[in-house]
PDB file of N, CA and C in Angstrom:
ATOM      1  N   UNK A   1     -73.228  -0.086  40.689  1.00  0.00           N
ATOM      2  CA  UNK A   1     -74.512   0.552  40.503  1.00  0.00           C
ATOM      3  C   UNK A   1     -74.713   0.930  39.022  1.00  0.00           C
ATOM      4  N   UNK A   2     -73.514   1.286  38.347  1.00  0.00           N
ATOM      5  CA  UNK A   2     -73.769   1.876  37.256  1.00  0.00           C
ATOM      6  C   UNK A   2     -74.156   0.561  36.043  1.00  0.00           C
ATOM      7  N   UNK A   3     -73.346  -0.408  36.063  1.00  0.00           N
ATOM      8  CA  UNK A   3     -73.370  -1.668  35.622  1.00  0.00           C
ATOM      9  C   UNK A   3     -74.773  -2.524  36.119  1.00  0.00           C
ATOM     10  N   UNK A   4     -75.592  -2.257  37.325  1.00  0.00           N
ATOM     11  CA  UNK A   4     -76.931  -2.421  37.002  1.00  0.00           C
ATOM     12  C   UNK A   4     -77.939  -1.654  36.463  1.00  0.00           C
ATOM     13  N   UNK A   5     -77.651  -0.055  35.946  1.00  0.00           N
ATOM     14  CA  UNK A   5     -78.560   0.209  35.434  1.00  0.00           C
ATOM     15  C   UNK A   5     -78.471  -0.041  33.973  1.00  0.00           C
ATOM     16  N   UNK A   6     -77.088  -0.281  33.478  1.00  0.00           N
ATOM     17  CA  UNK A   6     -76.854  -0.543  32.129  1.00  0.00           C
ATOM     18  C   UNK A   6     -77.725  -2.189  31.735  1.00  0.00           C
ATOM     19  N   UNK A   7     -77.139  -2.885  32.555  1.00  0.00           N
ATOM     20  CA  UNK A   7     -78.111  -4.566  32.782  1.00  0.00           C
ATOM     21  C   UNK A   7     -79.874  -4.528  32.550  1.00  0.00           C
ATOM     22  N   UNK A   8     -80.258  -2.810  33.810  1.00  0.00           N
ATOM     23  CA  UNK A   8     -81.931  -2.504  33.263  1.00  0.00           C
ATOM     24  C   UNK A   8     -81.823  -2.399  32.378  1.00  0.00           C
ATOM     25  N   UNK A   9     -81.674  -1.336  31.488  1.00  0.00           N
ATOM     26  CA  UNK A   9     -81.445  -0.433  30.499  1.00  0.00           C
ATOM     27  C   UNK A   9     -81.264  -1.984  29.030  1.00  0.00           C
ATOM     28  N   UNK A  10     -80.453  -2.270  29.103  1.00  0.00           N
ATOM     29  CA  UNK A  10     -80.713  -3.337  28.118  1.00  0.00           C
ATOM     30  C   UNK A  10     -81.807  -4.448  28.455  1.00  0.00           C
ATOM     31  N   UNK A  11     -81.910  -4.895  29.646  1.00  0.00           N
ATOM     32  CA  UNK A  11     -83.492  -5.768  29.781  1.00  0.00           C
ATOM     33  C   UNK A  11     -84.612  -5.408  28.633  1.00  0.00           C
ATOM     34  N   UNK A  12     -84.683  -4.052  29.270  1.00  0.00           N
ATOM     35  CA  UNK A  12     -85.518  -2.728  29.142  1.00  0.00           C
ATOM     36  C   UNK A  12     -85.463  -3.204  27.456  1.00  0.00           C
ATOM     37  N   UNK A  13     -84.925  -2.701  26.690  1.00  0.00           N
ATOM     38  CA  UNK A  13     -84.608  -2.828  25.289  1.00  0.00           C
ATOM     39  C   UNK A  13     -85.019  -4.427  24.692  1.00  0.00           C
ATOM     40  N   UNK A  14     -84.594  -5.507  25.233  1.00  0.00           N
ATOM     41  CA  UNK A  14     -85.191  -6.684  24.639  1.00  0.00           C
ATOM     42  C   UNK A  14     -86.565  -7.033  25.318  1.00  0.00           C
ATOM     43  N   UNK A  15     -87.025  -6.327  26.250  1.00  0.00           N
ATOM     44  CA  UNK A  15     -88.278  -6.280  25.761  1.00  0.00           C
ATOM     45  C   UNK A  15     -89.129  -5.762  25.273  1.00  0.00           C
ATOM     46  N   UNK A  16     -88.493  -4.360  24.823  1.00  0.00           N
ATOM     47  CA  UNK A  16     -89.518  -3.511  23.802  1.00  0.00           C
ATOM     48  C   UNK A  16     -89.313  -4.668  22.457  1.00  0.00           C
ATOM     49  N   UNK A  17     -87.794  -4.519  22.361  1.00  0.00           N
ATOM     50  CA  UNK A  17     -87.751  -5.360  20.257  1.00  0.00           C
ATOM     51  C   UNK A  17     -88.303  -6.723  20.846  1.00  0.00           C
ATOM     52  N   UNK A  18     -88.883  -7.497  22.100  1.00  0.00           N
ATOM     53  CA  UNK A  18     -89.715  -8.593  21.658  1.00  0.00           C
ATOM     54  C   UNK A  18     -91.387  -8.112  21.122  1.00  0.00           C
ATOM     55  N   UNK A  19     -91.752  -7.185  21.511  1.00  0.00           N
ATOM     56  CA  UNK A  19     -93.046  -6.599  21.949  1.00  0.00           C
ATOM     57  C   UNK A  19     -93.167  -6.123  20.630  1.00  0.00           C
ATOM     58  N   UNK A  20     -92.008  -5.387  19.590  1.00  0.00           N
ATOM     59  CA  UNK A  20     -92.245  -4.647  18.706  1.00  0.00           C
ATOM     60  C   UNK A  20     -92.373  -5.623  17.632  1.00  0.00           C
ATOM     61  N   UNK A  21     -91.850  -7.159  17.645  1.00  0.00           N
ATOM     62  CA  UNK A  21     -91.474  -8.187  16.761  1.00  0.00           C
ATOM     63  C   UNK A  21     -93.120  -8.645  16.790  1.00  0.00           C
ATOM     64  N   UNK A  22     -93.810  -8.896  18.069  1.00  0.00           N
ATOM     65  CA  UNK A  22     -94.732  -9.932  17.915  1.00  0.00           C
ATOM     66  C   UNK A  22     -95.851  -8.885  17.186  1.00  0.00           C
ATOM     67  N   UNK A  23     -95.476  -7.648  17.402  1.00  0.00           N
ATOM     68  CA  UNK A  23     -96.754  -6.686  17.075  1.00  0.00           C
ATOM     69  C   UNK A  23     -96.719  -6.693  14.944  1.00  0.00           C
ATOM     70  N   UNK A  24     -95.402  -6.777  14.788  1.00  0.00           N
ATOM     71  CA  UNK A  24     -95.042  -6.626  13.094  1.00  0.00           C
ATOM     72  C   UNK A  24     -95.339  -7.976  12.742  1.00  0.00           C
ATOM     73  N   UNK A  25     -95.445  -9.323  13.649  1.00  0.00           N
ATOM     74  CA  UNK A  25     -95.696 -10.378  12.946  1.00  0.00           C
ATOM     75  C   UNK A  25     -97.216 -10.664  13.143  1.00  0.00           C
ATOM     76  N   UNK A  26     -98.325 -10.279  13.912  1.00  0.00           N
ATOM     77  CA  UNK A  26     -99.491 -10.082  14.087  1.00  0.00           C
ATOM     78  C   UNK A  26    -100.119  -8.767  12.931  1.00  0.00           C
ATOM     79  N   UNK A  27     -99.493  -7.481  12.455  1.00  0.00           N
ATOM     80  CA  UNK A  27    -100.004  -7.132  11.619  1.00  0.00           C
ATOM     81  C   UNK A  27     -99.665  -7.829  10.091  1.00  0.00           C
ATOM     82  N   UNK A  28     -98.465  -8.465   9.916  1.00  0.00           N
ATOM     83  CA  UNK A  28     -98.728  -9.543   8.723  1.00  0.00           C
ATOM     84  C   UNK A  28     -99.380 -10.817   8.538  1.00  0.00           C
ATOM     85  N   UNK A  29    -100.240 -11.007   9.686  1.00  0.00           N
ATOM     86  CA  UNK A  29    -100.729 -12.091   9.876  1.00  0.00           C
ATOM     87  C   UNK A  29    -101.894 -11.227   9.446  1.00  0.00           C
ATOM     88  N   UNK A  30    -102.573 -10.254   9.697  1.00  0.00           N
ATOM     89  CA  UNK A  30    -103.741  -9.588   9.370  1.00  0.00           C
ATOM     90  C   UNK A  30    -103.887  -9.550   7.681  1.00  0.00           C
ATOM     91  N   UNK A  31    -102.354  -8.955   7.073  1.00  0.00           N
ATOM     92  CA  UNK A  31    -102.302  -8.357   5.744  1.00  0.00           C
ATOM     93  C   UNK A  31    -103.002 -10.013   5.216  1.00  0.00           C
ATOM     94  N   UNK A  32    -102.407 -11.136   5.354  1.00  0.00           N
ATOM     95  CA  UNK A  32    -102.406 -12.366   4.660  1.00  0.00           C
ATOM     96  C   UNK A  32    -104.182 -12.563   5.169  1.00  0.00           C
ATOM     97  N   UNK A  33    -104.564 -12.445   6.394  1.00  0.00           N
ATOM     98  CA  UNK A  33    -106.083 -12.653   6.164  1.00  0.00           C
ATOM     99  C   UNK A  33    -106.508 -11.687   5.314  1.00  0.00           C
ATOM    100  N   UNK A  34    -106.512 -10.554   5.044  1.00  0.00           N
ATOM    101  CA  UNK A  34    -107.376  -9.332   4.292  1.00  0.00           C
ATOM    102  C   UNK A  34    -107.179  -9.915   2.721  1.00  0.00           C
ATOM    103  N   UNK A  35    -105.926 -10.484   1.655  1.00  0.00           N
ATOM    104  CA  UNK A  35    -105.573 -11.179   0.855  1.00  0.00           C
ATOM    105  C   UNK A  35    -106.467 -12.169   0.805  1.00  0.00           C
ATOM    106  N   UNK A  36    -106.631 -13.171   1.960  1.00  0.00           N
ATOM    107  CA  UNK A  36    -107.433 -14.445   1.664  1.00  0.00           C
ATOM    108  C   UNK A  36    -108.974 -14.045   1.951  1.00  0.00           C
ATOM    109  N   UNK A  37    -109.332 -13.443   2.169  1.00  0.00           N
ATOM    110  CA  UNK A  37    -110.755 -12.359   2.239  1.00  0.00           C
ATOM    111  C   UNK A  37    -110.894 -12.441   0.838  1.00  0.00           C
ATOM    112  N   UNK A  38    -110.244 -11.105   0.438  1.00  0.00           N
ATOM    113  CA  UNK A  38    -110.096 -10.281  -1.170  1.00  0.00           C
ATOM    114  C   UNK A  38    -110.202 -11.788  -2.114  1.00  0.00           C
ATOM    115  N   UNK A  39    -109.153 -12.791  -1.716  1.00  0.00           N
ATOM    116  CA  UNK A  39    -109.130 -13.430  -2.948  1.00  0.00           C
ATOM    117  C   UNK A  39    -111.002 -14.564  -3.043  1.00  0.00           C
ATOM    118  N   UNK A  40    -111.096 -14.607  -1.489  1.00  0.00           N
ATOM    119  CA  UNK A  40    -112.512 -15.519  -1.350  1.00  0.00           C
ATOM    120  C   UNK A  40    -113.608 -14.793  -2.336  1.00  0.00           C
ATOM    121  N   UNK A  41    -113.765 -12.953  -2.018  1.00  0.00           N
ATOM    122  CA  UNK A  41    -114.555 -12.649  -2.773  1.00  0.00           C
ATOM    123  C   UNK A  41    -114.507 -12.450  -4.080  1.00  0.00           C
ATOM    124  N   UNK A  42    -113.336 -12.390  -5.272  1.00  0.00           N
ATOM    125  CA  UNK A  42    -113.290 -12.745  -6.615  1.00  0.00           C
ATOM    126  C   UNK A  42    -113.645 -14.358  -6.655  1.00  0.00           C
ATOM    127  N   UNK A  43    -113.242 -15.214  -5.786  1.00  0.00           N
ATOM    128  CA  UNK A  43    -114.084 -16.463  -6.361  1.00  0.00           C
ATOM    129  C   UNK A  43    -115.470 -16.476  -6.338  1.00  0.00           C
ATOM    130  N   UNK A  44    -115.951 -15.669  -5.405  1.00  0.00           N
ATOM    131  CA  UNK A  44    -117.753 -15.458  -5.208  1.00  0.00           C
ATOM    132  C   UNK A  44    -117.934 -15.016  -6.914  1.00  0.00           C
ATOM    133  N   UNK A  45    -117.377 -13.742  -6.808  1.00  0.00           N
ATOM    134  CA  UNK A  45    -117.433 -13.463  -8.312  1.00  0.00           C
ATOM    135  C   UNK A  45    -117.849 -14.225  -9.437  1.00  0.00           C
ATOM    136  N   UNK A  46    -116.771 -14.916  -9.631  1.00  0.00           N
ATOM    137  CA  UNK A  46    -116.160 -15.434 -10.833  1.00  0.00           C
ATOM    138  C   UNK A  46    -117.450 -16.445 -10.649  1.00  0.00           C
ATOM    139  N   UNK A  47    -117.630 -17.671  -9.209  1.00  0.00           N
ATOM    140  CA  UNK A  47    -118.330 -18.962  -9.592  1.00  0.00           C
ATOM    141  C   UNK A  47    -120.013 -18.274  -9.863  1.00  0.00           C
ATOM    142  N   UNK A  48    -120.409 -16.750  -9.305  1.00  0.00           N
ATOM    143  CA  UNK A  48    -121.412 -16.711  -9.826  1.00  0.00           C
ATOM    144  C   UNK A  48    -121.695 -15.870 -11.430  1.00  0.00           C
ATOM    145  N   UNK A  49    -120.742 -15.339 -11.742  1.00  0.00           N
ATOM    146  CA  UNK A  49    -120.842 -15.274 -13.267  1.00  0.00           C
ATOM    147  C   UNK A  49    -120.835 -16.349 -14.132  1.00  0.00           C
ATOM    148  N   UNK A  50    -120.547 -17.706 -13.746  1.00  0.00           N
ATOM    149  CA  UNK A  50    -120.336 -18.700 -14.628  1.00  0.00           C
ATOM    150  C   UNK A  50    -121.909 -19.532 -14.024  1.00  0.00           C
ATOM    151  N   UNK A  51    -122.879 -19.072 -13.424  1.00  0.00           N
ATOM    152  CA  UNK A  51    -123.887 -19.268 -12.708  1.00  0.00           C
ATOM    153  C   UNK A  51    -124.150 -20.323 -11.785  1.00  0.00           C
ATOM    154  N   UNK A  52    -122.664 -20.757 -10.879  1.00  0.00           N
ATOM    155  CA  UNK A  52    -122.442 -21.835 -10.175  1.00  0.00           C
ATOM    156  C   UNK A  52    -123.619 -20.902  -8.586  1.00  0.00           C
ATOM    157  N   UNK A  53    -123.580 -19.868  -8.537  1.00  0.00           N
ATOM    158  CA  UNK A  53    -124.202 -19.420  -7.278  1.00  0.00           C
ATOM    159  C   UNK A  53    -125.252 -18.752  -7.765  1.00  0.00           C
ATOM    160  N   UNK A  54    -126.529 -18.989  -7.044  1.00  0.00           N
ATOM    161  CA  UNK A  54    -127.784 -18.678  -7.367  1.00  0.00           C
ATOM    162  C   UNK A  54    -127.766 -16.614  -6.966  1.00  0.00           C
ATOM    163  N   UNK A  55    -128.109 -15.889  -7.096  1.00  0.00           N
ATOM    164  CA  UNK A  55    -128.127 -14.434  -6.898  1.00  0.00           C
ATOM    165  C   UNK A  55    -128.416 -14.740  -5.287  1.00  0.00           C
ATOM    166  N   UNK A  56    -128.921 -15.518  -4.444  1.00  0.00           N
ATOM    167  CA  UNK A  56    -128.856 -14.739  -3.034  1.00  0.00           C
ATOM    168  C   UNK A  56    -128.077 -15.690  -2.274  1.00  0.00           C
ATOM    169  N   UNK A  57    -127.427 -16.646  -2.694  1.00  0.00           N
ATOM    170  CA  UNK A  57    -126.246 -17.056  -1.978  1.00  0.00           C
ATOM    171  C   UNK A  57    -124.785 -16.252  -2.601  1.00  0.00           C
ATOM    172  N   UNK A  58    -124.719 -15.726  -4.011  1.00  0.00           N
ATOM    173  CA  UNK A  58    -124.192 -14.493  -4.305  1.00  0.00           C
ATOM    174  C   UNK A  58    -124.117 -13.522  -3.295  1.00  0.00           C
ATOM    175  N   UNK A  59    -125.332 -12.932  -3.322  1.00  0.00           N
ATOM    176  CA  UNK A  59    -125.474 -11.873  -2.431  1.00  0.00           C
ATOM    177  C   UNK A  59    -124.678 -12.043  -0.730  1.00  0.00           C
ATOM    178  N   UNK A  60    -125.303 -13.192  -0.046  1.00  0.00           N
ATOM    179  CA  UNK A  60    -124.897 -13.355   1.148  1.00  0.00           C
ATOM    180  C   UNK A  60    -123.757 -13.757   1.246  1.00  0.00           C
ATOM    181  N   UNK A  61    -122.955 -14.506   0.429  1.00  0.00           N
ATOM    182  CA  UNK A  61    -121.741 -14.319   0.692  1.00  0.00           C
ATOM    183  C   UNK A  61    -120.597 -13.098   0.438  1.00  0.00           C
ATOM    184  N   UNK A  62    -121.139 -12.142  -0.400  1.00  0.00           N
ATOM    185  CA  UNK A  62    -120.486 -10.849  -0.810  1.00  0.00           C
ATOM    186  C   UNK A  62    -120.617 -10.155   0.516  1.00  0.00           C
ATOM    187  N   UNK A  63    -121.441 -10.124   0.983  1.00  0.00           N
ATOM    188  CA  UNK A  63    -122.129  -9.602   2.264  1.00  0.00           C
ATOM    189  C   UNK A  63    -121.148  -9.943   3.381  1.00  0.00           C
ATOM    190  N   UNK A  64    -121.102 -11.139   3.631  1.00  0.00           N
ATOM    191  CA  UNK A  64    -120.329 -11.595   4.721  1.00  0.00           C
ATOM    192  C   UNK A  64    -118.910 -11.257   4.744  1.00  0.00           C
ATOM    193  N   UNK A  65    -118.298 -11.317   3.112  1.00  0.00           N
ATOM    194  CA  UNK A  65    -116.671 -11.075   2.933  1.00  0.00           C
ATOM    195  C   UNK A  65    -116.696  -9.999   2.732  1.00  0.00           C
ATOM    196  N   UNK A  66    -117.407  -9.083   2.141  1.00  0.00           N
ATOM    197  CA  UNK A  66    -117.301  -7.379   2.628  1.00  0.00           C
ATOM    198  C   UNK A  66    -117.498  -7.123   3.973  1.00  0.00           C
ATOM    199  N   UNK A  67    -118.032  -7.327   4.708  1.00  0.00           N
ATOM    200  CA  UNK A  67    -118.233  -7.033   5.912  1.00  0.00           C
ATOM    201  C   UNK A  67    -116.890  -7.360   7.209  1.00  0.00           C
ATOM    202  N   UNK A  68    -116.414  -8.549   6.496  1.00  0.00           N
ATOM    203  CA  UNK A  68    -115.142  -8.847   7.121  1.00  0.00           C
ATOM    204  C   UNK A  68    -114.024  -7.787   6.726  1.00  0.00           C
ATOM    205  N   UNK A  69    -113.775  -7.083   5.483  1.00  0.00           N
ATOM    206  CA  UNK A  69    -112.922  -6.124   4.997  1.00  0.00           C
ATOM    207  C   UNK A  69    -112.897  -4.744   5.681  1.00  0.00           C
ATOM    208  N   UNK A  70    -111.739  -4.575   6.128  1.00  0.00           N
ATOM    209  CA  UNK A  70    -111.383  -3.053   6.649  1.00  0.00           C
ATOM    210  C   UNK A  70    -111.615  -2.176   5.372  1.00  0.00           C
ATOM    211  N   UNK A  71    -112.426  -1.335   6.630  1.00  0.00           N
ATOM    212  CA  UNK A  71    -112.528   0.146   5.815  1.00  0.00           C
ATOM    213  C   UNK A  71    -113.962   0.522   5.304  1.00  0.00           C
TER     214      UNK A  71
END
């Protein structure tokens, strides 16, 4: 009896550290989208200071990649 609750008891445990693994590799999967966000909107930037984007495709795309950004 005692040797099956030790058997739960560790079940128990590999499936929290699977649960806790997929949750830490889903919030770095977030960090790397928020990065490729951030970096989309300095190219908005940059191609419309060099006047590759007209001011309201500027605009709407600042719009769209801010809007995607936490916070």
């Amino acid at each position: 009896m005692v040797l099956g609750v030790i058997v739960a008891n560790l079940a128990f445990l590999a499936v929290e550290a699977a649960v806790a693994e997929v949750e830490v590799h889903l919030a770095h999967d977030d960090v790397e989208v928020v990065r490729e966000e951030q970096e989309a909107l300095r190219i908005v930037r940059v191609r419309y200071a060099r006047g590759e984007l007209s001011e309201e495709e500027y605009r709407r795309l600042r719009f769209e990649l801010s809007a995607a950004q936490p916070g």
